[in-house]
PDB file of N, CA and C in Angstrom:
ATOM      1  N   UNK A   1      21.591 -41.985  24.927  1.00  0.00           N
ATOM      2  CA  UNK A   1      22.031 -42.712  23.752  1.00  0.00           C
ATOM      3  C   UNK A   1      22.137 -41.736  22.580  1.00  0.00           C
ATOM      4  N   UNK A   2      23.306 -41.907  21.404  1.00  0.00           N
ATOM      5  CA  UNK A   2      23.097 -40.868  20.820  1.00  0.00           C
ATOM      6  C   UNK A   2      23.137 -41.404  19.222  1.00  0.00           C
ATOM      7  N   UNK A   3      24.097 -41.216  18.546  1.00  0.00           N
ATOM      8  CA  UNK A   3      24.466 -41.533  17.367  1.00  0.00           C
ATOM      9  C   UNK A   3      25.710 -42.209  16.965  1.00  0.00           C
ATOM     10  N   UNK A   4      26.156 -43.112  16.328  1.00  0.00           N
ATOM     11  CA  UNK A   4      27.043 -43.763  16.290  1.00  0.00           C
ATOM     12  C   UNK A   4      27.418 -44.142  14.236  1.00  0.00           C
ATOM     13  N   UNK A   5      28.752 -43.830  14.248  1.00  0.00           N
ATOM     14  CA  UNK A   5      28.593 -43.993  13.094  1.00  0.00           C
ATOM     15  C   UNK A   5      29.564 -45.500  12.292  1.00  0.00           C
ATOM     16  N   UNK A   6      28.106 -45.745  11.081  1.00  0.00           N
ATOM     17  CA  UNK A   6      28.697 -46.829  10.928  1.00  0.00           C
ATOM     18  C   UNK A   6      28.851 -46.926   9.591  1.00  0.00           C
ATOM     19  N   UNK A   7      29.458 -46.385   8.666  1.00  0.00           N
ATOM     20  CA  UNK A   7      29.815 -46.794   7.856  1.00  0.00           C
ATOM     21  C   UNK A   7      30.942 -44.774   6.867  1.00  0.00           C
ATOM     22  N   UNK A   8      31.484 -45.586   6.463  1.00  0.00           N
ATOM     23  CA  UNK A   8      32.208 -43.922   5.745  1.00  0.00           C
ATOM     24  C   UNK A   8      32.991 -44.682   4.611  1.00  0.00           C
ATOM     25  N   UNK A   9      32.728 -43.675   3.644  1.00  0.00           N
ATOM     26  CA  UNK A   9      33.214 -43.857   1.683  1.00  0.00           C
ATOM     27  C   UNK A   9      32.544 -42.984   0.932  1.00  0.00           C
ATOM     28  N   UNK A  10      32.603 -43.653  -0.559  1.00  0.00           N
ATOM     29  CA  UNK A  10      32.179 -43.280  -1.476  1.00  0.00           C
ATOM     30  C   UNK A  10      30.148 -43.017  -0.668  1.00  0.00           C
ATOM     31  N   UNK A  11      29.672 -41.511  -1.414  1.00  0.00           N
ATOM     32  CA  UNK A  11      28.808 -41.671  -1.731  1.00  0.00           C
ATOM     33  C   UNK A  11      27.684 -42.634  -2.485  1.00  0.00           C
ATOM     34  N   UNK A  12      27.953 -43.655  -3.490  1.00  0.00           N
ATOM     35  CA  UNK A  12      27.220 -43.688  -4.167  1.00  0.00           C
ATOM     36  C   UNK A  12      27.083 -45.279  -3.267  1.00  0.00           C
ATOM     37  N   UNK A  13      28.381 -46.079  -2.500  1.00  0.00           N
ATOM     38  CA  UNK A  13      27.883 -47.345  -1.404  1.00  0.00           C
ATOM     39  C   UNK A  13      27.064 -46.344  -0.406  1.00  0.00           C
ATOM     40  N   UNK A  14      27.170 -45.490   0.555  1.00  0.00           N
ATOM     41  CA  UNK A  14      26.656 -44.894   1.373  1.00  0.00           C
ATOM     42  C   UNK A  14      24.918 -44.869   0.580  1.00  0.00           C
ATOM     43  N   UNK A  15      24.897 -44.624  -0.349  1.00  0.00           N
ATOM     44  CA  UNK A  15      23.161 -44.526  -0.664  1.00  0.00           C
ATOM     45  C   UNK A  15      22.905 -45.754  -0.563  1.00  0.00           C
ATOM     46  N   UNK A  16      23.433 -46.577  -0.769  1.00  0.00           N
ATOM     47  CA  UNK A  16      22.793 -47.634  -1.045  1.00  0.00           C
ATOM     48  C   UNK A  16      22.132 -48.281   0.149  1.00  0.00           C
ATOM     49  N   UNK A  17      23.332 -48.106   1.152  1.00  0.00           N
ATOM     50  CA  UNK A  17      23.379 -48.820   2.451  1.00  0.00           C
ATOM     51  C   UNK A  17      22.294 -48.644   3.565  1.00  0.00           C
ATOM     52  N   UNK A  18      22.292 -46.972   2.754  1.00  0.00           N
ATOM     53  CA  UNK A  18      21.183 -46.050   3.385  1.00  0.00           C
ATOM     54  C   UNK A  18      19.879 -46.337   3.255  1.00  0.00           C
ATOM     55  N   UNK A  19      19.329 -47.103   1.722  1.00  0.00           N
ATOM     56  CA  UNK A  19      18.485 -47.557   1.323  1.00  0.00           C
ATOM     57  C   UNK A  19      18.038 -48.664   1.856  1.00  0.00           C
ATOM     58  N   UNK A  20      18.961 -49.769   2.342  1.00  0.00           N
ATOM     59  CA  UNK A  20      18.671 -50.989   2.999  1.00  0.00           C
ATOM     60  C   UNK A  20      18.665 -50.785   4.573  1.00  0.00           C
ATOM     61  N   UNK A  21      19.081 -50.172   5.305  1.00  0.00           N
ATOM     62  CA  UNK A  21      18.476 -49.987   6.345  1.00  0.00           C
ATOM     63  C   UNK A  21      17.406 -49.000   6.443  1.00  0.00           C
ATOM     64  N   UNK A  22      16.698 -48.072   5.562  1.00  0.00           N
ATOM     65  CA  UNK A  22      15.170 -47.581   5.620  1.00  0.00           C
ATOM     66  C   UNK A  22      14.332 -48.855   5.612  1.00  0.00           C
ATOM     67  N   UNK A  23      14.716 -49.731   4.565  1.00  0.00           N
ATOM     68  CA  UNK A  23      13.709 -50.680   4.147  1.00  0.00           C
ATOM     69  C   UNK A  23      13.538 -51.207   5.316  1.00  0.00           C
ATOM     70  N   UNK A  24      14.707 -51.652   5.961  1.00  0.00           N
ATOM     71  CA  UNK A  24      14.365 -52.267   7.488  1.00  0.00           C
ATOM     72  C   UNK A  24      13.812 -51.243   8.545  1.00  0.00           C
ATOM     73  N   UNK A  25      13.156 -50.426   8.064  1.00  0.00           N
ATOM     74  CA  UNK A  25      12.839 -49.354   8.952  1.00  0.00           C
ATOM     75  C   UNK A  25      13.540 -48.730  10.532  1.00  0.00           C
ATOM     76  N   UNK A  26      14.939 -48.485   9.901  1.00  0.00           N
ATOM     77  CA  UNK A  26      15.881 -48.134  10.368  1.00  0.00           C
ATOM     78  C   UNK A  26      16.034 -46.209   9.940  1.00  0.00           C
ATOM     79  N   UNK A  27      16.235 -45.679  10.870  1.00  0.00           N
ATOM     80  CA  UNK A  27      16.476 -44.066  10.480  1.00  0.00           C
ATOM     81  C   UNK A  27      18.055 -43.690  10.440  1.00  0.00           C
ATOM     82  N   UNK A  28      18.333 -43.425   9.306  1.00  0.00           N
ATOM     83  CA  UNK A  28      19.657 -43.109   8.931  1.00  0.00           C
ATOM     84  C   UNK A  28      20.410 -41.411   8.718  1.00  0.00           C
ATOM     85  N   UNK A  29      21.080 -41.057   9.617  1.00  0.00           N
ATOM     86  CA  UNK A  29      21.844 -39.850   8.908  1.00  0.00           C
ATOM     87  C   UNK A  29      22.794 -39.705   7.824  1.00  0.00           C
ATOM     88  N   UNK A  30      22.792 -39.229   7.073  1.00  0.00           N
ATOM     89  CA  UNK A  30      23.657 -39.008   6.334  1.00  0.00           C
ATOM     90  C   UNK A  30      24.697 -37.794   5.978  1.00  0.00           C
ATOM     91  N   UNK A  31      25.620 -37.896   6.545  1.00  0.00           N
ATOM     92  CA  UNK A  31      26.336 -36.665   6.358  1.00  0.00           C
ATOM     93  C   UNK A  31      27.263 -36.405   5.128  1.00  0.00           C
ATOM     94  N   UNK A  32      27.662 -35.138   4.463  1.00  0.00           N
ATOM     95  CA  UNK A  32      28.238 -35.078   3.324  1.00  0.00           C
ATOM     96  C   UNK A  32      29.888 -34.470   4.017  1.00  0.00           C
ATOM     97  N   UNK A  33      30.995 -35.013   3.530  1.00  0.00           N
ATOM     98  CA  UNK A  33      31.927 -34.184   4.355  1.00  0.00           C
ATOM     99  C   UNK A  33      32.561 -32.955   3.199  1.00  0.00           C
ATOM    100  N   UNK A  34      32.011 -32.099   3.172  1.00  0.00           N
ATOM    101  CA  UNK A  34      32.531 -31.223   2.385  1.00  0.00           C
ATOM    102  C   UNK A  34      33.982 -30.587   2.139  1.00  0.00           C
ATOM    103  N   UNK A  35      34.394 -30.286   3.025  1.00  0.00           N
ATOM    104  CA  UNK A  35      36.059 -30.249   3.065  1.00  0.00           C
ATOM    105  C   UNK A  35      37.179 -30.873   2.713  1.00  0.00           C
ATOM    106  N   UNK A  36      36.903 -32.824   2.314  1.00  0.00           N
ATOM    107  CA  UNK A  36      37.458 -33.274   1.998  1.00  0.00           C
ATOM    108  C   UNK A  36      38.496 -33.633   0.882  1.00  0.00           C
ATOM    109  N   UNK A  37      38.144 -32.025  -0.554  1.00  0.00           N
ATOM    110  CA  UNK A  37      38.433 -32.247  -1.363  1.00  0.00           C
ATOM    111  C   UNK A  37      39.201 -31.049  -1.288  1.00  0.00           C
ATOM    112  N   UNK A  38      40.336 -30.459  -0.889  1.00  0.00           N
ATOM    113  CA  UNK A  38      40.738 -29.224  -0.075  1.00  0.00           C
ATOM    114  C   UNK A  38      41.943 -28.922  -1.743  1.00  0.00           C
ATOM    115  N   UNK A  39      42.290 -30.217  -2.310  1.00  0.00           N
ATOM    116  CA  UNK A  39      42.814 -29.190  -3.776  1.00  0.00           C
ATOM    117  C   UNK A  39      41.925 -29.952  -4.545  1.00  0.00           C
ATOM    118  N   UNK A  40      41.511 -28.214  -5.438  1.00  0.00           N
ATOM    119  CA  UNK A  40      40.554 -28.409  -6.467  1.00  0.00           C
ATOM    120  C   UNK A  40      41.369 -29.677  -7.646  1.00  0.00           C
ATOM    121  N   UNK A  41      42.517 -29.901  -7.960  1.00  0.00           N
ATOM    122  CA  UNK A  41      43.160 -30.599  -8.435  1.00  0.00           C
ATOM    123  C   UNK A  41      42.953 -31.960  -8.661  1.00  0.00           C
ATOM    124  N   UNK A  42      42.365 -32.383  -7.544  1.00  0.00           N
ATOM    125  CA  UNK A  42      42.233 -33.817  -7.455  1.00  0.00           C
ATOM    126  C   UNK A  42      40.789 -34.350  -7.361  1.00  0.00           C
ATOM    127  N   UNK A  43      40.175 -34.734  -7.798  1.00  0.00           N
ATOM    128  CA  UNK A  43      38.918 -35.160  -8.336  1.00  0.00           C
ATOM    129  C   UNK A  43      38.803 -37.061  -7.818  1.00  0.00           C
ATOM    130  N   UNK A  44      38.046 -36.564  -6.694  1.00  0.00           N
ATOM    131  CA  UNK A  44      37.333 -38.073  -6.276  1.00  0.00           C
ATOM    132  C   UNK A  44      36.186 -37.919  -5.619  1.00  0.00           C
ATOM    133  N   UNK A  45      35.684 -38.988  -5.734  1.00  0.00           N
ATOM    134  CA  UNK A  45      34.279 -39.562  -5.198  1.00  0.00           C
ATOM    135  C   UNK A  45      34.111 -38.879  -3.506  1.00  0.00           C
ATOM    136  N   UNK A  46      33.000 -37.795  -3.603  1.00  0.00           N
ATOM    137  CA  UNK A  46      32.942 -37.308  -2.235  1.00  0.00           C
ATOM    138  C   UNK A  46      32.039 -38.193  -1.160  1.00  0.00           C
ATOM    139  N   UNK A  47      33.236 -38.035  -0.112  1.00  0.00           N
ATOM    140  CA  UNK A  47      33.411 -39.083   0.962  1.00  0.00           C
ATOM    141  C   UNK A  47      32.083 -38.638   1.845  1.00  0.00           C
ATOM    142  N   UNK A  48      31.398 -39.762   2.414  1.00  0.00           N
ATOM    143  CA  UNK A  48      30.298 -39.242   3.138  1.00  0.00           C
ATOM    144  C   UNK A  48      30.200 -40.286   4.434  1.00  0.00           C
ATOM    145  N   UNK A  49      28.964 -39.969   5.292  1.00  0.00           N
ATOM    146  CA  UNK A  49      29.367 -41.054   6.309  1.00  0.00           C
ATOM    147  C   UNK A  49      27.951 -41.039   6.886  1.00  0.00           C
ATOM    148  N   UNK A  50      27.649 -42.382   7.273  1.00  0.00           N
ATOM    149  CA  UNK A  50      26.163 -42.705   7.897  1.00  0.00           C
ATOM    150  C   UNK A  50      26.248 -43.223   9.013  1.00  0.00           C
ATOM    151  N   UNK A  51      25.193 -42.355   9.861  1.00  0.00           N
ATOM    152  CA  UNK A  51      25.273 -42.659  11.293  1.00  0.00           C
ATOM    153  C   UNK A  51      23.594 -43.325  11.835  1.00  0.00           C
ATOM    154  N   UNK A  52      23.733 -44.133  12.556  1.00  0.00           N
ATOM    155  CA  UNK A  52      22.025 -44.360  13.119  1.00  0.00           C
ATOM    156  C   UNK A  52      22.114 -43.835  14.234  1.00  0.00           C
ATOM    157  N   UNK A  53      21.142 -44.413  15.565  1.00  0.00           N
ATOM    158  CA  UNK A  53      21.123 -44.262  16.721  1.00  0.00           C
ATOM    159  C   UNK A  53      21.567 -45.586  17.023  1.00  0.00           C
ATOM    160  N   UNK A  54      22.180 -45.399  18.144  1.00  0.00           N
ATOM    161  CA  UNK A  54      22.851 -46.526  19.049  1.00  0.00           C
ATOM    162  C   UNK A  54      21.848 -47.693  19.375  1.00  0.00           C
ATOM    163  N   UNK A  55      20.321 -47.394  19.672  1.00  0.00           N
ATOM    164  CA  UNK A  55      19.514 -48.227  20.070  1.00  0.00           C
ATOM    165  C   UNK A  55      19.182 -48.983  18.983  1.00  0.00           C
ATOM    166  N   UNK A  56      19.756 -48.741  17.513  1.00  0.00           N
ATOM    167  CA  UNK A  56      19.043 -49.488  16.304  1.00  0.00           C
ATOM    168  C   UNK A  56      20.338 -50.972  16.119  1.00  0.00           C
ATOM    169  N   UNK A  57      21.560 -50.176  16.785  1.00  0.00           N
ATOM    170  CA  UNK A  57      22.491 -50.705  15.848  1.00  0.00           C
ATOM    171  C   UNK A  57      22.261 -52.308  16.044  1.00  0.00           C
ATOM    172  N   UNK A  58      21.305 -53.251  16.798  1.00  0.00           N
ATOM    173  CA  UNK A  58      21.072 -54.856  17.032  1.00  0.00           C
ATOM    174  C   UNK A  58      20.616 -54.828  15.557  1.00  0.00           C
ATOM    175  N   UNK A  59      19.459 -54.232  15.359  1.00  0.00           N
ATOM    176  CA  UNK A  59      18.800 -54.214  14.241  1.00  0.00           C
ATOM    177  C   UNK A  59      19.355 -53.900  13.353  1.00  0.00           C
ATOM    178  N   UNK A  60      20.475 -53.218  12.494  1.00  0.00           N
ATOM    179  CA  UNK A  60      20.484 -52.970  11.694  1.00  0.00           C
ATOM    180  C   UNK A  60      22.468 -53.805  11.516  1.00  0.00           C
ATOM    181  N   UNK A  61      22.226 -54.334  12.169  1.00  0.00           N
ATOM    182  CA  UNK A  61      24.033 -55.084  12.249  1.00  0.00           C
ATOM    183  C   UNK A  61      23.588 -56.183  11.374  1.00  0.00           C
ATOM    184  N   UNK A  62      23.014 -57.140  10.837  1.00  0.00           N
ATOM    185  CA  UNK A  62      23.245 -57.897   9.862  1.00  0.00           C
ATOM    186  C   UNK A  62      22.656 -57.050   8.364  1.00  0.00           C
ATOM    187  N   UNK A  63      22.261 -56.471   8.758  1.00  0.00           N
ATOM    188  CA  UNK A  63      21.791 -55.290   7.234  1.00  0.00           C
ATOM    189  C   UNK A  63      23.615 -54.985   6.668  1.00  0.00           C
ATOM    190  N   UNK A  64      23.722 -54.250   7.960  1.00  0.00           N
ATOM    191  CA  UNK A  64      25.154 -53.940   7.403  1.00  0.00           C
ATOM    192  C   UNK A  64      26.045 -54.784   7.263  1.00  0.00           C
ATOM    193  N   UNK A  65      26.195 -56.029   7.697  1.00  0.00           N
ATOM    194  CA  UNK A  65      27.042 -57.191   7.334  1.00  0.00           C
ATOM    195  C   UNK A  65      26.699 -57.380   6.192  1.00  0.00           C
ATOM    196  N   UNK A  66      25.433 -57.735   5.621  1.00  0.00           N
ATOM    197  CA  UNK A  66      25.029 -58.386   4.609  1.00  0.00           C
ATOM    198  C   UNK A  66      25.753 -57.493   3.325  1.00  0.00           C
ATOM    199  N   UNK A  67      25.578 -56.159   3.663  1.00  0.00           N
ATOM    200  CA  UNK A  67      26.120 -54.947   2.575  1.00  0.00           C
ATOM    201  C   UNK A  67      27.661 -54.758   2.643  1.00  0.00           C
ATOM    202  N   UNK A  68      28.652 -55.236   3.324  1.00  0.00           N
ATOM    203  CA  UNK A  68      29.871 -55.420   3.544  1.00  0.00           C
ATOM    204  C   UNK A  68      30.188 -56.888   2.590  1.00  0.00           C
ATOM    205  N   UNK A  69      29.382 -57.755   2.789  1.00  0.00           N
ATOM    206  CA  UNK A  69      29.972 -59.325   2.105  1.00  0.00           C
ATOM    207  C   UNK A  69      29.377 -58.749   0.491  1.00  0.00           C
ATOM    208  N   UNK A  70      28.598 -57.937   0.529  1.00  0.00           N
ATOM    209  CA  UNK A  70      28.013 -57.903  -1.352  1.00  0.00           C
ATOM    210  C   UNK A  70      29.014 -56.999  -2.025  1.00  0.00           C
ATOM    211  N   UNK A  71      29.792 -56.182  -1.352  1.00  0.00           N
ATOM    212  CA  UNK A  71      31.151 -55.011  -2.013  1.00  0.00           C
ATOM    213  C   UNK A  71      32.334 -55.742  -2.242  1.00  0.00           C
TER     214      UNK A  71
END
């Protein structure tokens, strides 16, 4: 079983999301995608993406529903 990812955007939903599945004592990765901003020109919100383990995702699927209906 490995990692599966469930959610990708803005940093600042990604913390959040990240925050509500710890609380559910859920272990979250968080990756930053650095490359995404490839001309210095354009200025946006760096894109990031959170992954759990596959064995959580029962547990942590209405966390993340719940954080999908509140955006």
């Amino acid at each position: 079983m490995g990692l599966i990812k469930i959610f990708s955007g803005e940093e600042i939903l990604a913390v959040t999301l990240k925050e509500k599945l710890e609380e559910a004592n859920i272990n979250v990765v968080l990756r930053a995608n650095n490359q995404a901003n490839v001309l210095p020109s354009i200025q946006t919100a760096k894109p990031v993406e959170l992954f759990i383990m596959e064995v959580d995702y029962g547990k942590a699927s209405p966390v993340i529903e719940e954080f999908r209906l509140s955006i």
